[in-house]
Every structure is written in structure tokens, then in C-alpha cells.
PDB file of N, CA and C in Angstrom:
ATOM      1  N   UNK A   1    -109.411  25.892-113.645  1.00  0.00           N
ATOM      2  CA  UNK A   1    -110.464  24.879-113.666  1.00  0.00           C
ATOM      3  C   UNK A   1    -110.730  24.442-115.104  1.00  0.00           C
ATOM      4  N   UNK A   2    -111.222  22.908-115.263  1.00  0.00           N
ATOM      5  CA  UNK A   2    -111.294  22.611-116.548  1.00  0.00           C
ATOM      6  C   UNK A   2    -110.074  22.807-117.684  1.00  0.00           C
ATOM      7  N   UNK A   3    -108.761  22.652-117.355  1.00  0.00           N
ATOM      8  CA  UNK A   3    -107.489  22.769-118.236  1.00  0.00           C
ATOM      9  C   UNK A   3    -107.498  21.883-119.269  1.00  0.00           C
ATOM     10  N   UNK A   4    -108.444  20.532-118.882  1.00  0.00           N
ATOM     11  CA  UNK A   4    -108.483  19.677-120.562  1.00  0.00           C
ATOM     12  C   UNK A   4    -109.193  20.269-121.386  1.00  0.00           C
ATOM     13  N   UNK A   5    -110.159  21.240-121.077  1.00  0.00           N
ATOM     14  CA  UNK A   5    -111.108  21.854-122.336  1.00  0.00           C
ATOM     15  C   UNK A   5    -110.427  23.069-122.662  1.00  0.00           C
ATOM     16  N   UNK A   6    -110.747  23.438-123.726  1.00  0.00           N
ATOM     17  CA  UNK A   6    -109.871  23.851-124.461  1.00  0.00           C
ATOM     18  C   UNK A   6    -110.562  24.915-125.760  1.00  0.00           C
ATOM     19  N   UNK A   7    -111.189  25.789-125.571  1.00  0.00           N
ATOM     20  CA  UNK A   7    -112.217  26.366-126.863  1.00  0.00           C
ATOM     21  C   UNK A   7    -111.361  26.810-127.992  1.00  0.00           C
ATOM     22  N   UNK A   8    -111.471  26.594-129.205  1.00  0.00           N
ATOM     23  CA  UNK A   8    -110.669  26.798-130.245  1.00  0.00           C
ATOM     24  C   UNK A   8    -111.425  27.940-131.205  1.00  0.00           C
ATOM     25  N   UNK A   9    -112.715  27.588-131.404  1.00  0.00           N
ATOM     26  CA  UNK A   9    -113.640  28.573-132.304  1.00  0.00           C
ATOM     27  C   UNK A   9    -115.143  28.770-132.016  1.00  0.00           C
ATOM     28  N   UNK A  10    -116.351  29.028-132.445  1.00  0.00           N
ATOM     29  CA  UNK A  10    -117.881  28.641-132.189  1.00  0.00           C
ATOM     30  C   UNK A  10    -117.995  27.281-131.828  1.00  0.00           C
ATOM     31  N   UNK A  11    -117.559  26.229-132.557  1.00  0.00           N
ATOM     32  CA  UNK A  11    -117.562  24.921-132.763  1.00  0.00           C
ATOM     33  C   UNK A  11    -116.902  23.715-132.466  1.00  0.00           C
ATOM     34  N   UNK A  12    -115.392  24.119-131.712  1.00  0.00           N
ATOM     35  CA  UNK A  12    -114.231  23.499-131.916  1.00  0.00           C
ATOM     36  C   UNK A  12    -113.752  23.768-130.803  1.00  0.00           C
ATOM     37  N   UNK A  13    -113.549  22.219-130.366  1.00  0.00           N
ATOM     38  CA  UNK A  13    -112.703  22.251-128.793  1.00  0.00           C
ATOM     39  C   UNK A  13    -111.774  21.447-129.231  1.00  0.00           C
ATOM     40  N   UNK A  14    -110.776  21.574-127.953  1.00  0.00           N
ATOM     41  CA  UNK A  14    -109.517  20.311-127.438  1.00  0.00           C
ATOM     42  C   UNK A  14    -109.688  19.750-126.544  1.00  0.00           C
ATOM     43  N   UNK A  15    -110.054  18.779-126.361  1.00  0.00           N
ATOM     44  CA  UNK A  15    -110.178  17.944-124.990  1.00  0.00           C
ATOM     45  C   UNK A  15    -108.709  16.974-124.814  1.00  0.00           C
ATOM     46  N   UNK A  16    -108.137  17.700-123.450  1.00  0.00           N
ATOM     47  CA  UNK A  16    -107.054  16.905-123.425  1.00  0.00           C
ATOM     48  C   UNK A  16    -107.638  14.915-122.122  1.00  0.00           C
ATOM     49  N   UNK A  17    -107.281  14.261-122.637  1.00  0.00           N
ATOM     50  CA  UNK A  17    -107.510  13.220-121.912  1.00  0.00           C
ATOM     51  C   UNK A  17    -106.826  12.352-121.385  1.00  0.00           C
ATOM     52  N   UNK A  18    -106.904  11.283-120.744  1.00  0.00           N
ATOM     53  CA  UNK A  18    -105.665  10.257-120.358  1.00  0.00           C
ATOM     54  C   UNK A  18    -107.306   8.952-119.895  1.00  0.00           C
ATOM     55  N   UNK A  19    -106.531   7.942-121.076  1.00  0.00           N
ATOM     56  CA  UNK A  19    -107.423   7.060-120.663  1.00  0.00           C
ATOM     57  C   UNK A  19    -106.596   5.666-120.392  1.00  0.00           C
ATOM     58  N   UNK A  20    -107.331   5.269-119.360  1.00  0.00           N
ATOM     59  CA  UNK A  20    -107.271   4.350-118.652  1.00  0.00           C
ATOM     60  C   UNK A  20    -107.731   2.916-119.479  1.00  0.00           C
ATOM     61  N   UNK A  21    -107.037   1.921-120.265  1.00  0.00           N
ATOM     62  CA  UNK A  21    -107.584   0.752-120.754  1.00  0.00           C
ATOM     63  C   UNK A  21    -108.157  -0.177-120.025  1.00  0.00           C
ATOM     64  N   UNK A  22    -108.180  -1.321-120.214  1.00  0.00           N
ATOM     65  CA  UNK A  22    -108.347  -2.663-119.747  1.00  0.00           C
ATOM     66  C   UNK A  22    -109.293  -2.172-118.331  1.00  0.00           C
ATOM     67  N   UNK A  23    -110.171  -1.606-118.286  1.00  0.00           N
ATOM     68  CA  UNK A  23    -110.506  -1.415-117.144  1.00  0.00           C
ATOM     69  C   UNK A  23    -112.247  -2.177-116.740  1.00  0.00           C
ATOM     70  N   UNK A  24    -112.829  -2.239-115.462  1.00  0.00           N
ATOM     71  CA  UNK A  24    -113.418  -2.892-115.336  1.00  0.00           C
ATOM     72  C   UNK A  24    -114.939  -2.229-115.805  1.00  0.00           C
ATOM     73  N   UNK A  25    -114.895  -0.881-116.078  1.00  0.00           N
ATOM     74  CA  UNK A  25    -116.191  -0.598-116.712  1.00  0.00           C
ATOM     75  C   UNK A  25    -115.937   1.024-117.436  1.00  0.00           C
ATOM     76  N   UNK A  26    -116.359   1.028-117.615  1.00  0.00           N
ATOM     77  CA  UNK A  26    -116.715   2.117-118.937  1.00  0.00           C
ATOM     78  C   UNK A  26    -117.036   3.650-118.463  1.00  0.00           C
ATOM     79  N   UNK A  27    -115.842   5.050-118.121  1.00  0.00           N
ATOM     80  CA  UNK A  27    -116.680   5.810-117.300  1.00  0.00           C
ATOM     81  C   UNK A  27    -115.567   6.598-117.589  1.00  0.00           C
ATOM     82  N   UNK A  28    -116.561   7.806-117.673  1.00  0.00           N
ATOM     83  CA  UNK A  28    -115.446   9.244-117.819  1.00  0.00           C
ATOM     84  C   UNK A  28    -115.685  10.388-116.276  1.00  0.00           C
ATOM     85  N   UNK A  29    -114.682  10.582-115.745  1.00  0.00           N
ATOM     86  CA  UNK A  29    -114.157  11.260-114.545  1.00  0.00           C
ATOM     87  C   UNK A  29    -113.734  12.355-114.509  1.00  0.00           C
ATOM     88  N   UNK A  30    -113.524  13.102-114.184  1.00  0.00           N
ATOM     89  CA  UNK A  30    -113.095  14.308-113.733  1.00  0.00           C
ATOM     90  C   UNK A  30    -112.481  14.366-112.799  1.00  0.00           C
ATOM     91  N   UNK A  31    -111.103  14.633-112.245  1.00  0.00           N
ATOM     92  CA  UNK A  31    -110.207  14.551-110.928  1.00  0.00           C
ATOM     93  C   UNK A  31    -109.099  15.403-110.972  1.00  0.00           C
ATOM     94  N   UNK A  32    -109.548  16.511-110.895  1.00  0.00           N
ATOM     95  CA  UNK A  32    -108.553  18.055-110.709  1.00  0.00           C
ATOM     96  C   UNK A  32    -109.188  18.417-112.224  1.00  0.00           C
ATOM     97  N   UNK A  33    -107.490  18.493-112.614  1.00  0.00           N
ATOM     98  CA  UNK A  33    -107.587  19.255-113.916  1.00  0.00           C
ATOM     99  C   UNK A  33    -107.291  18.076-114.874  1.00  0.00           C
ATOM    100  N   UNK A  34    -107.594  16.959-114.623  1.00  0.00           N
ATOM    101  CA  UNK A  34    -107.560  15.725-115.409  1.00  0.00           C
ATOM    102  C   UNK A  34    -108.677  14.882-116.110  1.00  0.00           C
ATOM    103  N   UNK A  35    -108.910  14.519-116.862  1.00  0.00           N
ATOM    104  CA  UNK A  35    -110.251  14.172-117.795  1.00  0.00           C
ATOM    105  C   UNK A  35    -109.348  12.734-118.019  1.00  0.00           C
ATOM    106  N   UNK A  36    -110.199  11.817-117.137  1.00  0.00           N
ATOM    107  CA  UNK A  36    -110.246  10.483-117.269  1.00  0.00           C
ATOM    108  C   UNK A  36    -110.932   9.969-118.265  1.00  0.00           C
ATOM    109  N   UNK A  37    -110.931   8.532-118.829  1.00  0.00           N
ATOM    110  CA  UNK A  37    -111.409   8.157-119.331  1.00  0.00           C
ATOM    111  C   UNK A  37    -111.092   6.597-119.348  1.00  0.00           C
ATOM    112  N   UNK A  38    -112.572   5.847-118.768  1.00  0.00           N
ATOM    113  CA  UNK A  38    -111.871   4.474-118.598  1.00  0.00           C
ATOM    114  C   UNK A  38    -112.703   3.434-119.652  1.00  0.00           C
ATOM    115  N   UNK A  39    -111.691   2.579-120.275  1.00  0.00           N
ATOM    116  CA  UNK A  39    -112.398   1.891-121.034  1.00  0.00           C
ATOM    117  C   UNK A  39    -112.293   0.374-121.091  1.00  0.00           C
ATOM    118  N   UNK A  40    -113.125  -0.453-121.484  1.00  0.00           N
ATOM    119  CA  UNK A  40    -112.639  -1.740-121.219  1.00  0.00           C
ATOM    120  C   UNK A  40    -111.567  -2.583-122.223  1.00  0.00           C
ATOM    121  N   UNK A  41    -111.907  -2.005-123.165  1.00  0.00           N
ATOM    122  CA  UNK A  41    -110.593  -2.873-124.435  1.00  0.00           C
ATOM    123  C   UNK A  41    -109.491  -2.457-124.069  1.00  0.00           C
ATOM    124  N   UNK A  42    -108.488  -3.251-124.127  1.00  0.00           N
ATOM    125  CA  UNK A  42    -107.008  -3.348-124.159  1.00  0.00           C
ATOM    126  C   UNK A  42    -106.336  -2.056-125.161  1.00  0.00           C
ATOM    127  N   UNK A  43    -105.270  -1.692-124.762  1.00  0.00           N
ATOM    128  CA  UNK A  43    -104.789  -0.586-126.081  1.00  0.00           C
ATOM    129  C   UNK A  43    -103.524  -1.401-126.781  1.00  0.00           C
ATOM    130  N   UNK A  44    -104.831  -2.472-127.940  1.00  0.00           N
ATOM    131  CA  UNK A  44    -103.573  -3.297-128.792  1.00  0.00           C
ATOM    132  C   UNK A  44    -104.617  -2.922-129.808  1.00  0.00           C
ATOM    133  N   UNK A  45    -104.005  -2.793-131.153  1.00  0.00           N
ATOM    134  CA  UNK A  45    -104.385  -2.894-132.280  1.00  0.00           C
ATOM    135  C   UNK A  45    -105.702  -1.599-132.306  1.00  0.00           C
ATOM    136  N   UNK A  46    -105.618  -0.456-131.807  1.00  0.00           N
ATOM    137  CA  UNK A  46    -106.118   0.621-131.783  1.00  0.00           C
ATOM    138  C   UNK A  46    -107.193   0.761-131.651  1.00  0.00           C
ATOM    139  N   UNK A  47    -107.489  -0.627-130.733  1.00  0.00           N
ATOM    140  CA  UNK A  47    -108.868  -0.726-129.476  1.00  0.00           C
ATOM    141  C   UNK A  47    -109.432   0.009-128.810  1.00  0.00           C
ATOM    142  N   UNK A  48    -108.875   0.808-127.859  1.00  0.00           N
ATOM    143  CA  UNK A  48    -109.088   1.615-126.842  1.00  0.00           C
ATOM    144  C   UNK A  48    -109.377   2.610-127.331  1.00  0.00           C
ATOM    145  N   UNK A  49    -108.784   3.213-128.445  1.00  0.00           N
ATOM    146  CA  UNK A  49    -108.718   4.286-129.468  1.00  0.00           C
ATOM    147  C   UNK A  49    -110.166   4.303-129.913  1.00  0.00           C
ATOM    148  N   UNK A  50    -110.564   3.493-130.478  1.00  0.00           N
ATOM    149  CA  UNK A  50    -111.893   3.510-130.731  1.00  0.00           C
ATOM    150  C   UNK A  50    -113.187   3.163-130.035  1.00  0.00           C
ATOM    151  N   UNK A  51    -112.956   2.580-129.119  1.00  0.00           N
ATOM    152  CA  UNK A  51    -113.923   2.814-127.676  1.00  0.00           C
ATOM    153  C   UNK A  51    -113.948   4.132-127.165  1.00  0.00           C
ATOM    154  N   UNK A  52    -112.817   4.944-126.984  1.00  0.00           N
ATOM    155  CA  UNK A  52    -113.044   6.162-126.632  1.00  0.00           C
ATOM    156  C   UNK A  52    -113.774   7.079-127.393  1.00  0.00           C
ATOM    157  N   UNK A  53    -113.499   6.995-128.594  1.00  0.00           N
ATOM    158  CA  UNK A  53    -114.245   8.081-129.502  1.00  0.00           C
ATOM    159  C   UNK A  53    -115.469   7.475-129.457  1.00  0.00           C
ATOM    160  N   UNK A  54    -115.812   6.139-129.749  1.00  0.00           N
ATOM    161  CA  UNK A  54    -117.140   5.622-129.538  1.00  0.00           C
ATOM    162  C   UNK A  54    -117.873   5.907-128.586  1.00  0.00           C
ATOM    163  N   UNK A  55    -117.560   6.249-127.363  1.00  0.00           N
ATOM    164  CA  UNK A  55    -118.133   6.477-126.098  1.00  0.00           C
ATOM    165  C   UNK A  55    -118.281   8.214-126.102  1.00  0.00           C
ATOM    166  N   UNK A  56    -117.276   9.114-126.613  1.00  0.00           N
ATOM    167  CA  UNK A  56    -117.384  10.412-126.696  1.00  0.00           C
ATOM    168  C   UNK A  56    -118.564  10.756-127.637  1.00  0.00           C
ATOM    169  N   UNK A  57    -118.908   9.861-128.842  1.00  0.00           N
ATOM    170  CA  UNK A  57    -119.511  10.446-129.926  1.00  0.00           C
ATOM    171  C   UNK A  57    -120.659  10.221-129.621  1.00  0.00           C
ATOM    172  N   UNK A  58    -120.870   9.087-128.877  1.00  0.00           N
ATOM    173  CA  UNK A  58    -122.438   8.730-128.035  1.00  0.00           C
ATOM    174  C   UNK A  58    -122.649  10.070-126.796  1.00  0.00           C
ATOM    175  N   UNK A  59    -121.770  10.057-126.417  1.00  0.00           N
ATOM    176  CA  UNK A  59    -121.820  11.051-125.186  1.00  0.00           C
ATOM    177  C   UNK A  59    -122.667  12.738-125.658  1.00  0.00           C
ATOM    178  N   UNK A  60    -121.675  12.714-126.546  1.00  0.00           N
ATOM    179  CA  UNK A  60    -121.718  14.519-126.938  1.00  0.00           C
ATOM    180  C   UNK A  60    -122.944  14.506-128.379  1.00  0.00           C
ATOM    181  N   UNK A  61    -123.199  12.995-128.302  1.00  0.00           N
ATOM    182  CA  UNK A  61    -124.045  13.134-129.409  1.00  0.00           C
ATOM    183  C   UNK A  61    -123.819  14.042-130.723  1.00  0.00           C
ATOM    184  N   UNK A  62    -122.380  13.105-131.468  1.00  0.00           N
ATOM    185  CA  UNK A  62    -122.152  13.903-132.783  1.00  0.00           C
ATOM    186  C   UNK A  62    -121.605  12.744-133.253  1.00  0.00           C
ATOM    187  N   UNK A  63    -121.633  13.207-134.907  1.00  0.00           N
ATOM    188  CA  UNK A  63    -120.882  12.154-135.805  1.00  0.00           C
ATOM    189  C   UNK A  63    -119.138  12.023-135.535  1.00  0.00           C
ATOM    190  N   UNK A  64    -119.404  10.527-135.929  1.00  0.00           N
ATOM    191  CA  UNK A  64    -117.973  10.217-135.640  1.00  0.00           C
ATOM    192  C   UNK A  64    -116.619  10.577-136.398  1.00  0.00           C
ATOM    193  N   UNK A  65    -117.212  11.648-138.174  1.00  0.00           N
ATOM    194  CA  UNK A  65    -116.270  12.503-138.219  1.00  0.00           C
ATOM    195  C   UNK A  65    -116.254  13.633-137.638  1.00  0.00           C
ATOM    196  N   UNK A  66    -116.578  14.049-136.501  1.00  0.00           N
ATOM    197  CA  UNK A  66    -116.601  15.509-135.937  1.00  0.00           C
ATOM    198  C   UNK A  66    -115.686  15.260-134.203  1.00  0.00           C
ATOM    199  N   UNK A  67    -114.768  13.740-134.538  1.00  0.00           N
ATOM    200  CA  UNK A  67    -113.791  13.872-133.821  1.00  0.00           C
ATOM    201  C   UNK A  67    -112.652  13.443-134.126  1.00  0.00           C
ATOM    202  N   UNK A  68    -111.363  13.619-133.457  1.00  0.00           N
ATOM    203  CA  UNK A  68    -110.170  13.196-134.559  1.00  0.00           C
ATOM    204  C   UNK A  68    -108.845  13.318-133.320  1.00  0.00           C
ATOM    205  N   UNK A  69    -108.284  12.370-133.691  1.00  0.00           N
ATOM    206  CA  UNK A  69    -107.379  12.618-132.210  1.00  0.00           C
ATOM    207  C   UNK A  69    -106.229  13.658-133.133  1.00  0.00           C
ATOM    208  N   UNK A  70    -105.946  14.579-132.635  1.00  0.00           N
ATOM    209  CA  UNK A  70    -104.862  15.076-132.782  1.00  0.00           C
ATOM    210  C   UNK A  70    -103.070  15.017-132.413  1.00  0.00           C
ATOM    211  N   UNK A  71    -103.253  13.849-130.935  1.00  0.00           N
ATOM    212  CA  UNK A  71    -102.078  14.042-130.541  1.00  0.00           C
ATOM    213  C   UNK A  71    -101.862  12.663-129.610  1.00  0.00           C
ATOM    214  N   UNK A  72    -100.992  11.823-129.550  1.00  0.00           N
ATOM    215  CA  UNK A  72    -101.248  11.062-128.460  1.00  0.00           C
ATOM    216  C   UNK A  72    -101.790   9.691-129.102  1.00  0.00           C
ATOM    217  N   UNK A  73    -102.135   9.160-130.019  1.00  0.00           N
ATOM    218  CA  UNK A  73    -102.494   7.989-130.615  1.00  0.00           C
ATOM    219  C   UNK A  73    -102.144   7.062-130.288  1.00  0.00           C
ATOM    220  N   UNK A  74    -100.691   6.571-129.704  1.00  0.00           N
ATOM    221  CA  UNK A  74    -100.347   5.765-129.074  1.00  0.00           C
ATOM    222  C   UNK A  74     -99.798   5.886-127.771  1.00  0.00           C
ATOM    223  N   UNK A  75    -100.314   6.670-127.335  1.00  0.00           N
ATOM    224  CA  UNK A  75    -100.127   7.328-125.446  1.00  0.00           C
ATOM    225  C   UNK A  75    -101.154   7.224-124.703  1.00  0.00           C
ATOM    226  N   UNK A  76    -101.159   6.910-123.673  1.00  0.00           N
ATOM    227  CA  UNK A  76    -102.320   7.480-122.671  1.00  0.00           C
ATOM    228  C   UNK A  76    -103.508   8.599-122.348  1.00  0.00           C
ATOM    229  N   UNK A  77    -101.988   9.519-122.699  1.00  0.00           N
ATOM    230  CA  UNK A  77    -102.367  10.903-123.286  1.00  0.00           C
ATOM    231  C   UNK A  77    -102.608  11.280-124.321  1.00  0.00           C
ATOM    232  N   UNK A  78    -104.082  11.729-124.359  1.00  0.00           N
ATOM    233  CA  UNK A  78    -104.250  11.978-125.420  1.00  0.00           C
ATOM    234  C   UNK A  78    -104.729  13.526-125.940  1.00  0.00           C
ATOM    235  N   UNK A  79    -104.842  14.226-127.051  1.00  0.00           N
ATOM    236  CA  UNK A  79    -105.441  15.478-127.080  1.00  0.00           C
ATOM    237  C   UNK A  79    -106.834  15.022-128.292  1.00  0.00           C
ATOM    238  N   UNK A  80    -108.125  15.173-128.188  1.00  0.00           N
ATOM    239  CA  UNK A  80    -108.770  15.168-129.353  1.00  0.00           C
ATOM    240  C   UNK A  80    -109.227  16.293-129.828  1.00  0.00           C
ATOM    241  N   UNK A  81    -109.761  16.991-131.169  1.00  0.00           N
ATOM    242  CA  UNK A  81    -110.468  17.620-131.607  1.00  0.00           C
ATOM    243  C   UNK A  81    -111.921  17.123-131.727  1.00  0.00           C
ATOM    244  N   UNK A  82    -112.841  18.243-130.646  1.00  0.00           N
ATOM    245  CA  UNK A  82    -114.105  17.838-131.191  1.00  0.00           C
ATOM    246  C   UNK A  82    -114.682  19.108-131.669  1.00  0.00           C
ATOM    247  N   UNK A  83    -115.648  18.748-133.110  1.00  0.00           N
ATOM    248  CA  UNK A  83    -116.571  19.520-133.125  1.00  0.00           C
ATOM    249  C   UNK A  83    -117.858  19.747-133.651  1.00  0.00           C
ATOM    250  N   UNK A  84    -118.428  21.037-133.032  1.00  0.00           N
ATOM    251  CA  UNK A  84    -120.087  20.506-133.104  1.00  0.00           C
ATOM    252  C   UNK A  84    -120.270  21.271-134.019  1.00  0.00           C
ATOM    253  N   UNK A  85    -121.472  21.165-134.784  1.00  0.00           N
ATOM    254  CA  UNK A  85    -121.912  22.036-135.936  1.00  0.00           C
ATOM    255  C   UNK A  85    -122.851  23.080-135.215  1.00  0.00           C
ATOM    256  N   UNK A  86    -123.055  23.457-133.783  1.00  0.00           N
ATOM    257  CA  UNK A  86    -123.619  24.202-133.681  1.00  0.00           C
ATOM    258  C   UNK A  86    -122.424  25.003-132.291  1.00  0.00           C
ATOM    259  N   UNK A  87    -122.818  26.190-131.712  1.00  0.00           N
ATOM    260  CA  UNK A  87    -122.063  26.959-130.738  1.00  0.00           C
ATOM    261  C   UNK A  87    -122.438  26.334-129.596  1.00  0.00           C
ATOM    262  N   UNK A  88    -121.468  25.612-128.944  1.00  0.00           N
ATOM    263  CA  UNK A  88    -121.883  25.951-127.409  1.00  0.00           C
ATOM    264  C   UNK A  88    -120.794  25.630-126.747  1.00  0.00           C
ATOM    265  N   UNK A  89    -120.869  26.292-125.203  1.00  0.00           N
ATOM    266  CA  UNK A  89    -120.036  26.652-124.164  1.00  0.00           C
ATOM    267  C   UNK A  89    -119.518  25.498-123.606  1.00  0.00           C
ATOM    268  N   UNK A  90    -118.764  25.599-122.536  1.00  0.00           N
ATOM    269  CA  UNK A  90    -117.595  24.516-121.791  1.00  0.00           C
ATOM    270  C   UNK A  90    -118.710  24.386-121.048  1.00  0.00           C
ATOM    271  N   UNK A  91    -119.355  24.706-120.515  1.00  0.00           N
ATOM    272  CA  UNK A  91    -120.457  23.971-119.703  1.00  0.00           C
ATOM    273  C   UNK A  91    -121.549  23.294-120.034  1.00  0.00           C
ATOM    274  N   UNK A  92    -122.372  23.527-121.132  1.00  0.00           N
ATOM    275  CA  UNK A  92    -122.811  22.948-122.166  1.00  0.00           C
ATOM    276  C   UNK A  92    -122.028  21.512-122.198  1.00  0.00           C
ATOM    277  N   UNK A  93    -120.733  21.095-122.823  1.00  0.00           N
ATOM    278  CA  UNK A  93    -120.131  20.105-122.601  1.00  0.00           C
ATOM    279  C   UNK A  93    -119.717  19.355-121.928  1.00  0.00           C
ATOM    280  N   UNK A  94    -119.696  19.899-120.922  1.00  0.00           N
ATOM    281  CA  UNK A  94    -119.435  19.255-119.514  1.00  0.00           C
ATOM    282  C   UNK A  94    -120.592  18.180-119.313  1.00  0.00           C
ATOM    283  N   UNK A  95    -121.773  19.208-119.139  1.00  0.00           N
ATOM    284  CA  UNK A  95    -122.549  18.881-118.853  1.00  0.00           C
ATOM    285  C   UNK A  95    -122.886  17.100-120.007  1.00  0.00           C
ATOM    286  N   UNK A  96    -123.084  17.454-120.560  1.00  0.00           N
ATOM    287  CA  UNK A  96    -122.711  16.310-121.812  1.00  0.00           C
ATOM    288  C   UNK A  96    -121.840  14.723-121.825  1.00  0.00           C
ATOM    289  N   UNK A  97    -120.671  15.459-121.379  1.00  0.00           N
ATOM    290  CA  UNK A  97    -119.838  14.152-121.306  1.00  0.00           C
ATOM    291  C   UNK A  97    -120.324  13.622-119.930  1.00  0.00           C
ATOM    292  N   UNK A  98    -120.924  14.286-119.248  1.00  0.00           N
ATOM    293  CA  UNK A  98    -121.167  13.967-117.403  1.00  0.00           C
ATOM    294  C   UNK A  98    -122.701  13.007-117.248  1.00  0.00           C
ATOM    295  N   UNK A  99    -123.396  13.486-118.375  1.00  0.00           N
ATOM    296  CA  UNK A  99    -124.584  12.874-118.090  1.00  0.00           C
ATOM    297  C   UNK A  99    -124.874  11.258-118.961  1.00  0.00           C
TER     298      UNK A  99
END
């Protein structure tokens, strides 16, 4: 359960993702072990790229250097590094990106 999250340290996750561009509204999903993410900009000129983190950094409520894609920049798939300056759990986050 939860295979996109990913705990690295106190502070530091991997969220693996696959986002969905050009889409008709703005919404992060959960469907198995898959972490959707749908956004409305196109993935030209590293649009989508930054709607996503824009939408994560609002979400999880952190600065927008405390995420960083690690893997996947020009894929669907993506892996990011997030992290918080304080400890908390995969449910804690969940809870977060969900609300």
C-alpha cells in the first residue's frame, strides 16, 4: 500500500507520480499503487512541470525549494523529492495532498 511514498529520513520523502497534462481540471488521485496527478497545462516548455510542483507546494504547504524533481522531467513519470523541515509520517501526508 502506498508504493509512491517513499520515506527517506525525518524530513524527506519520494513521491513517485504520473501526471496526466492537458486535462480538464486540476486533481490529485490515488488508484492502487499509483499517485495521479492531473493538470491543466500542456507538457510543452516545462508547463506541467511547474503546475505540479505548484499544486504540491500549495498542497503540503511548503516552500517551493523543499521540492525538486529527481527523475522523470520529461516523462509522465515522475519521481520528486519532498521535504519538510519538520517530522512527519506517510499519513500525515496523505492526508495533506488529499485534503
Amino acid at each position: 500500500m502506498m508504493k509512491f511514498l517513499e520515506k527517506q529520513s525525518n524530513g524527506s520523502f519520494f513521491l513517485q507520480i504520473r501526471v496526466k497534462p492537458n486535462s480538464k481540471k486540476q486533481e490529485i488521485i490515488i488508484d492502487g499503487d499509483t499517485l495521479t496527478i492531473k493538470v491543466r497545462a500542456k507538457a510543452i516548455q516545462n508547463k506541467a512541470n511547474k503546475e505540479v510542483l505548484n499544486l504540491l507546494r500549495k498542497k503540503l504547504n511548503i516552500a517551493s525549494n523543499q521540492l525538486n524533481i529527481v527523475f522523470g522531467a520529461k516523462s509522465k513519470d515522475k519521481v520528486i523529492q519532498v521535504l519538510f523541515s519538520t517530522n512527519i509520517n506517510k499519513g500525515e501526508f496523505i492526508r495533506k495532498l488529499l485534503t
